[in-house]
C-alpha atoms as a PDB file:
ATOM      1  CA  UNK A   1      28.414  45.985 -27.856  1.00  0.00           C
ATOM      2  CA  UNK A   2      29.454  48.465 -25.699  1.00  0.00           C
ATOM      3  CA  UNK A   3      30.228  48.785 -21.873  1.00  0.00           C
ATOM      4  CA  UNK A   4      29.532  50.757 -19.601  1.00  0.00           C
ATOM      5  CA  UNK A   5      30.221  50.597 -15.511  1.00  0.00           C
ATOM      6  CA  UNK A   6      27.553  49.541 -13.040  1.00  0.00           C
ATOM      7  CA  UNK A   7      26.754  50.626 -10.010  1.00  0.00           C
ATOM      8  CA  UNK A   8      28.286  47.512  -8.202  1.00  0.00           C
ATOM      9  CA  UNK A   9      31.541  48.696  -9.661  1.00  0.00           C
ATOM     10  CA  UNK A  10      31.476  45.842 -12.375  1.00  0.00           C
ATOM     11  CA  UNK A  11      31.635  46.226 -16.422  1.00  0.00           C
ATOM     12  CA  UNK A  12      28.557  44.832 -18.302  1.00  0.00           C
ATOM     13  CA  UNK A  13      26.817  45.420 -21.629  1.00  0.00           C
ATOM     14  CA  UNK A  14      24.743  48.663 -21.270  1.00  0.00           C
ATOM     15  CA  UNK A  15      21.906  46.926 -22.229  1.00  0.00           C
ATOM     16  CA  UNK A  16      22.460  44.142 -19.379  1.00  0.00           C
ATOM     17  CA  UNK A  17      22.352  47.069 -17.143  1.00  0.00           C
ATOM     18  CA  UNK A  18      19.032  48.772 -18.291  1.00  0.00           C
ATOM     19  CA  UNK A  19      16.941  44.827 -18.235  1.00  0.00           C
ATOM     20  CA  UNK A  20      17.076  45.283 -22.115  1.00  0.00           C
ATOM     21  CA  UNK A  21      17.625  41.593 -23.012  1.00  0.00           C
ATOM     22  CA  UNK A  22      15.722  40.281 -20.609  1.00  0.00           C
ATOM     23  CA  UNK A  23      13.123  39.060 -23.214  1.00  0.00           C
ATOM     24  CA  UNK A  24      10.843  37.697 -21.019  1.00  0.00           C
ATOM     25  CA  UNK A  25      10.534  40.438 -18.524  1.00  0.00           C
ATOM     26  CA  UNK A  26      10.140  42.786 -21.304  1.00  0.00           C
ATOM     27  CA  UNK A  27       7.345  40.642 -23.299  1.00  0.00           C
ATOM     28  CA  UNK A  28       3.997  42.505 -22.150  1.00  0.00           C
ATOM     29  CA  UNK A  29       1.141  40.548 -24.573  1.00  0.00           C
ATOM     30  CA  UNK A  30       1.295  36.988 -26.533  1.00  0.00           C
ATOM     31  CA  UNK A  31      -1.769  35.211 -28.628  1.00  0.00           C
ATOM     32  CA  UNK A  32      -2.682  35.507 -31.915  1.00  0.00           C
ATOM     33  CA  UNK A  33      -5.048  38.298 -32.770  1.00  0.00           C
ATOM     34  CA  UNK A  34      -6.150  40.156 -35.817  1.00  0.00           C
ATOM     35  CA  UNK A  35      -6.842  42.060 -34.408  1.00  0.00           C
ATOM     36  CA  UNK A  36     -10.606  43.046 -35.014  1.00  0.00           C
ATOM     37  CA  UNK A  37     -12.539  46.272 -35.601  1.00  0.00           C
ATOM     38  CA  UNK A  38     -12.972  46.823 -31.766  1.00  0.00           C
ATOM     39  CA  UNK A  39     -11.261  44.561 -30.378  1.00  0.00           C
ATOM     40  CA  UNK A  40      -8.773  45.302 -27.478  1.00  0.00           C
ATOM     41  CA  UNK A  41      -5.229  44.223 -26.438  1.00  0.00           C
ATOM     42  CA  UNK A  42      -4.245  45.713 -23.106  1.00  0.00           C
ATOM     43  CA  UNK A  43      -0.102  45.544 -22.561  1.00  0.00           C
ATOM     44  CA  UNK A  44       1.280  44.947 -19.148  1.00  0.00           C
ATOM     45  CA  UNK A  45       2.945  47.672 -19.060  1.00  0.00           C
ATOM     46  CA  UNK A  46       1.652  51.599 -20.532  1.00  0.00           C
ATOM     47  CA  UNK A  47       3.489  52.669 -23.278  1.00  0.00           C
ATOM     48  CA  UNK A  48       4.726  55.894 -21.589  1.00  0.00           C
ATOM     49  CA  UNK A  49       6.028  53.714 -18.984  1.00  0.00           C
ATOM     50  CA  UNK A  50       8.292  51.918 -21.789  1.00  0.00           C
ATOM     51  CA  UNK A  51      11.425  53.069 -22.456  1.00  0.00           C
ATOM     52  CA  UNK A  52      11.047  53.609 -25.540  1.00  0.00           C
ATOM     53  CA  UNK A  53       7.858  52.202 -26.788  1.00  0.00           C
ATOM     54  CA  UNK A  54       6.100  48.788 -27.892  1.00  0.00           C
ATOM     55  CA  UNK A  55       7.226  46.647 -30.193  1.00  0.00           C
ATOM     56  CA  UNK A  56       4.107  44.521 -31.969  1.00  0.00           C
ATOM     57  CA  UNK A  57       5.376  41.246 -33.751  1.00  0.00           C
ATOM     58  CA  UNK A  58       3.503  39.504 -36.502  1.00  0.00           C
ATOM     59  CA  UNK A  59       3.260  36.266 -38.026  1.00  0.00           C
ATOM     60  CA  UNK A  60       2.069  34.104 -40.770  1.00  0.00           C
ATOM     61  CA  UNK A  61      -1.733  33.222 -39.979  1.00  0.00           C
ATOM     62  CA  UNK A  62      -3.646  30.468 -41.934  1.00  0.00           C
ATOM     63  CA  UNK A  63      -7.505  31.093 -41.915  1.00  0.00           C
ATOM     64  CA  UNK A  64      -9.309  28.464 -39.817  1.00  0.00           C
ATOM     65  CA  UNK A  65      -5.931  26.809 -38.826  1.00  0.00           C
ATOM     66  CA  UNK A  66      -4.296  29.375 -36.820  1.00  0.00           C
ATOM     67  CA  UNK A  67      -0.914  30.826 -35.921  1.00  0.00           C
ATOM     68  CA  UNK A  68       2.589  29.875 -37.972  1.00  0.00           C
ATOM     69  CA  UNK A  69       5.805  30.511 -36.430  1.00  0.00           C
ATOM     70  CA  UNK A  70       7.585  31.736 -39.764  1.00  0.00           C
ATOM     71  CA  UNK A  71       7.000  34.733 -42.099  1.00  0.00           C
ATOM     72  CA  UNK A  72       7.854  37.166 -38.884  1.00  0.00           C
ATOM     73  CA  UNK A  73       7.356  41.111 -39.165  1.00  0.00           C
ATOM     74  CA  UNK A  74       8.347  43.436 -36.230  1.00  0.00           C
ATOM     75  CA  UNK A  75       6.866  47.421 -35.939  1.00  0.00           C
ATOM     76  CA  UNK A  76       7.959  49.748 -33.215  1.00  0.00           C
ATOM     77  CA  UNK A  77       5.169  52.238 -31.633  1.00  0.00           C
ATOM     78  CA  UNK A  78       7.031  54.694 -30.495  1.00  0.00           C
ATOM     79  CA  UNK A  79       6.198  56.722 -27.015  1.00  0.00           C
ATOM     80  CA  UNK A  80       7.016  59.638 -27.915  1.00  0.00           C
ATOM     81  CA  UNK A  81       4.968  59.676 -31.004  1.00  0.00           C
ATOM     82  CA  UNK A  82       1.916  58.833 -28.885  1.00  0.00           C
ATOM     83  CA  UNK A  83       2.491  61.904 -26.451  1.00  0.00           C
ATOM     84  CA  UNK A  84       2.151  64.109 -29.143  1.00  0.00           C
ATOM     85  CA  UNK A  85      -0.413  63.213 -31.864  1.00  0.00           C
ATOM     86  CA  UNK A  86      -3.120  60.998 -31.787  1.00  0.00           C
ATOM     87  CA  UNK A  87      -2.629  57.520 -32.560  1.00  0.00           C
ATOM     88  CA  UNK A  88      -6.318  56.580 -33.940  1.00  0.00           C
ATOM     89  CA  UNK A  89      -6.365  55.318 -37.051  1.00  0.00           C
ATOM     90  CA  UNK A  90      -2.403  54.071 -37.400  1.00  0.00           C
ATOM     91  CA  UNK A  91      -1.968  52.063 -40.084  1.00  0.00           C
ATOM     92  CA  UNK A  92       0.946  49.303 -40.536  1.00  0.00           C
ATOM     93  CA  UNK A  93       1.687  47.877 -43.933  1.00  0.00           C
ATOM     94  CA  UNK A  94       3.590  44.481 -43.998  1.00  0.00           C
ATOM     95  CA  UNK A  95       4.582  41.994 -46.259  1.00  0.00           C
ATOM     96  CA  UNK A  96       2.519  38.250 -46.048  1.00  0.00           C
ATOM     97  CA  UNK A  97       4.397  36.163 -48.572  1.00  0.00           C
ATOM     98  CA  UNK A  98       6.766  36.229 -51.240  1.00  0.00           C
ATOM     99  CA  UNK A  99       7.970  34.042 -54.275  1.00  0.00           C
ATOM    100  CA  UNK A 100      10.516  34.760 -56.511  1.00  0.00           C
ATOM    101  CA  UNK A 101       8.425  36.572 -59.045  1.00  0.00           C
ATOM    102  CA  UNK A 102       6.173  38.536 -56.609  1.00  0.00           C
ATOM    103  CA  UNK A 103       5.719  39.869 -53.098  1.00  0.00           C
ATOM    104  CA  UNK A 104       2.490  40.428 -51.494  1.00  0.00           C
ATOM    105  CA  UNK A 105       1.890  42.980 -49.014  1.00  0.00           C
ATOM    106  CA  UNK A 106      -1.224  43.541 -46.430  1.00  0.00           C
ATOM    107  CA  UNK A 107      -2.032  45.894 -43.876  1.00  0.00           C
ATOM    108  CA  UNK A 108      -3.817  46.251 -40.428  1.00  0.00           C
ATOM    109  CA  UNK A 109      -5.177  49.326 -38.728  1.00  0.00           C
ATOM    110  CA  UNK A 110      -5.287  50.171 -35.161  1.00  0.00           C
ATOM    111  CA  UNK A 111      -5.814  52.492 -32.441  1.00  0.00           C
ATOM    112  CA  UNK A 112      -3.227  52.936 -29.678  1.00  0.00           C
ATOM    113  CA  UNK A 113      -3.694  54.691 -26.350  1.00  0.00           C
ATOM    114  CA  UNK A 114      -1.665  54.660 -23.256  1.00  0.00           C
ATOM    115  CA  UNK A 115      -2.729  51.572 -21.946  1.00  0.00           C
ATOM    116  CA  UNK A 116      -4.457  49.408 -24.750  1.00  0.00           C
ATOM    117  CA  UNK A 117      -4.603  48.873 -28.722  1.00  0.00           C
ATOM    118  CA  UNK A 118      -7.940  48.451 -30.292  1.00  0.00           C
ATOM    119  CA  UNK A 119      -8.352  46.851 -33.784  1.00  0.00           C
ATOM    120  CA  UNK A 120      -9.324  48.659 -36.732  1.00  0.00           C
ATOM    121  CA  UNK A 121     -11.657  47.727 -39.745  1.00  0.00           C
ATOM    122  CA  UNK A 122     -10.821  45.465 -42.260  1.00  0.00           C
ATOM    123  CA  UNK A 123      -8.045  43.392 -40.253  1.00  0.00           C
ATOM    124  CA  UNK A 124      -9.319  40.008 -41.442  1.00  0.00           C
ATOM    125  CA  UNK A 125     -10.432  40.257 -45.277  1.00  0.00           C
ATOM    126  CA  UNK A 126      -9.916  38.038 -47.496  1.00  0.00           C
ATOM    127  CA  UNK A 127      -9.980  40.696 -50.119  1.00  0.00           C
ATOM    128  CA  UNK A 128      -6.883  42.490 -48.708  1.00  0.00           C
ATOM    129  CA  UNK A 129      -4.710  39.450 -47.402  1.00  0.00           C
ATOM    130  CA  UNK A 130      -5.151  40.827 -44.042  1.00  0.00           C
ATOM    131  CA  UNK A 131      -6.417  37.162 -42.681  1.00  0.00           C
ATOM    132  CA  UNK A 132      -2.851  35.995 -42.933  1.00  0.00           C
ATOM    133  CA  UNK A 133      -0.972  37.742 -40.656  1.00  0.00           C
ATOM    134  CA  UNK A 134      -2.292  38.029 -36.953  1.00  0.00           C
ATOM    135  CA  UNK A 135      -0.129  39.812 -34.045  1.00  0.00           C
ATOM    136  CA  UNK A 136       1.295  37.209 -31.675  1.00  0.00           C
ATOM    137  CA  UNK A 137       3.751  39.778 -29.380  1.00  0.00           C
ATOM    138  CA  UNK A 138       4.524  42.811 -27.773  1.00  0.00           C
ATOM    139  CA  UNK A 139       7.726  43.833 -26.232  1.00  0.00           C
ATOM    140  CA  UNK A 140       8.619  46.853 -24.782  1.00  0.00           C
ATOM    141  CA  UNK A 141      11.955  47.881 -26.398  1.00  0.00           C
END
């Protein structure tokens, strides 16, 4: 880690000084959500006000049940990204279990904008293994 000097004169971690591990200042959504076609998740705080972007983390998701804490799978959404093409119709592909003879992957689809992300079809089929994972955070990073 490296360090940097403050403006109080006093050496800390450079990411002390910019509030970066300050994980629960810097959480901006929790639940568990596919999420669906339509759907909407609005941050706390707009990704171009982010330093860098969100980060949306995943979990294991049993149909009927709910939420696991295990099986996690993190994907940045970065600002910058947002400012210059349009995000409808992004697509993450993540991995939902594994043995030691397989692994299966699955997939969601959403739509970002400044201020919210809106699910996308097919985000809880059984068909595609989509109904096991669910979104449960986002950070800004």
């Amino acid at each position: 880690m490296r360090a940097t000097l403050s403006s109080d004169g006093v050496w800390k971690p450079w990411n002390k000084i910019l509030g970066m591990n300050d994980h629960k200042s810097n959480l901006l959504w929790q639940g568990a959500a596919y999420p669906l076609q339509g759907y909407t998740i609005t941050p706390t705080k707009k990704l171009s006000e982010c330093r860098n972007g969100w980060v949306l983390i995943f979990s294991d998701y049993d149909y009927g049940v709910g939420s696991n804490n295990f099986h996690w799978v993190q994907h940045r959404v970065h600002k910058g990204f947002l400012e210059n093409h349009s995000m409808s119709g992004y697509y993450f592909v993540m991995q939902r279990a594994m043995s030691g003879l397989s692994t299966a992957i699955t997939g969601k689809a959403m739509d970002f904008y400044d201020n919210k992300i809106v699910g996308g079809e097919y985000n809880d089929s059984d068909e595609n293994g989509s109904r096991d994972v669910c979104l449960r955070y986002i950070y800004e990073w």
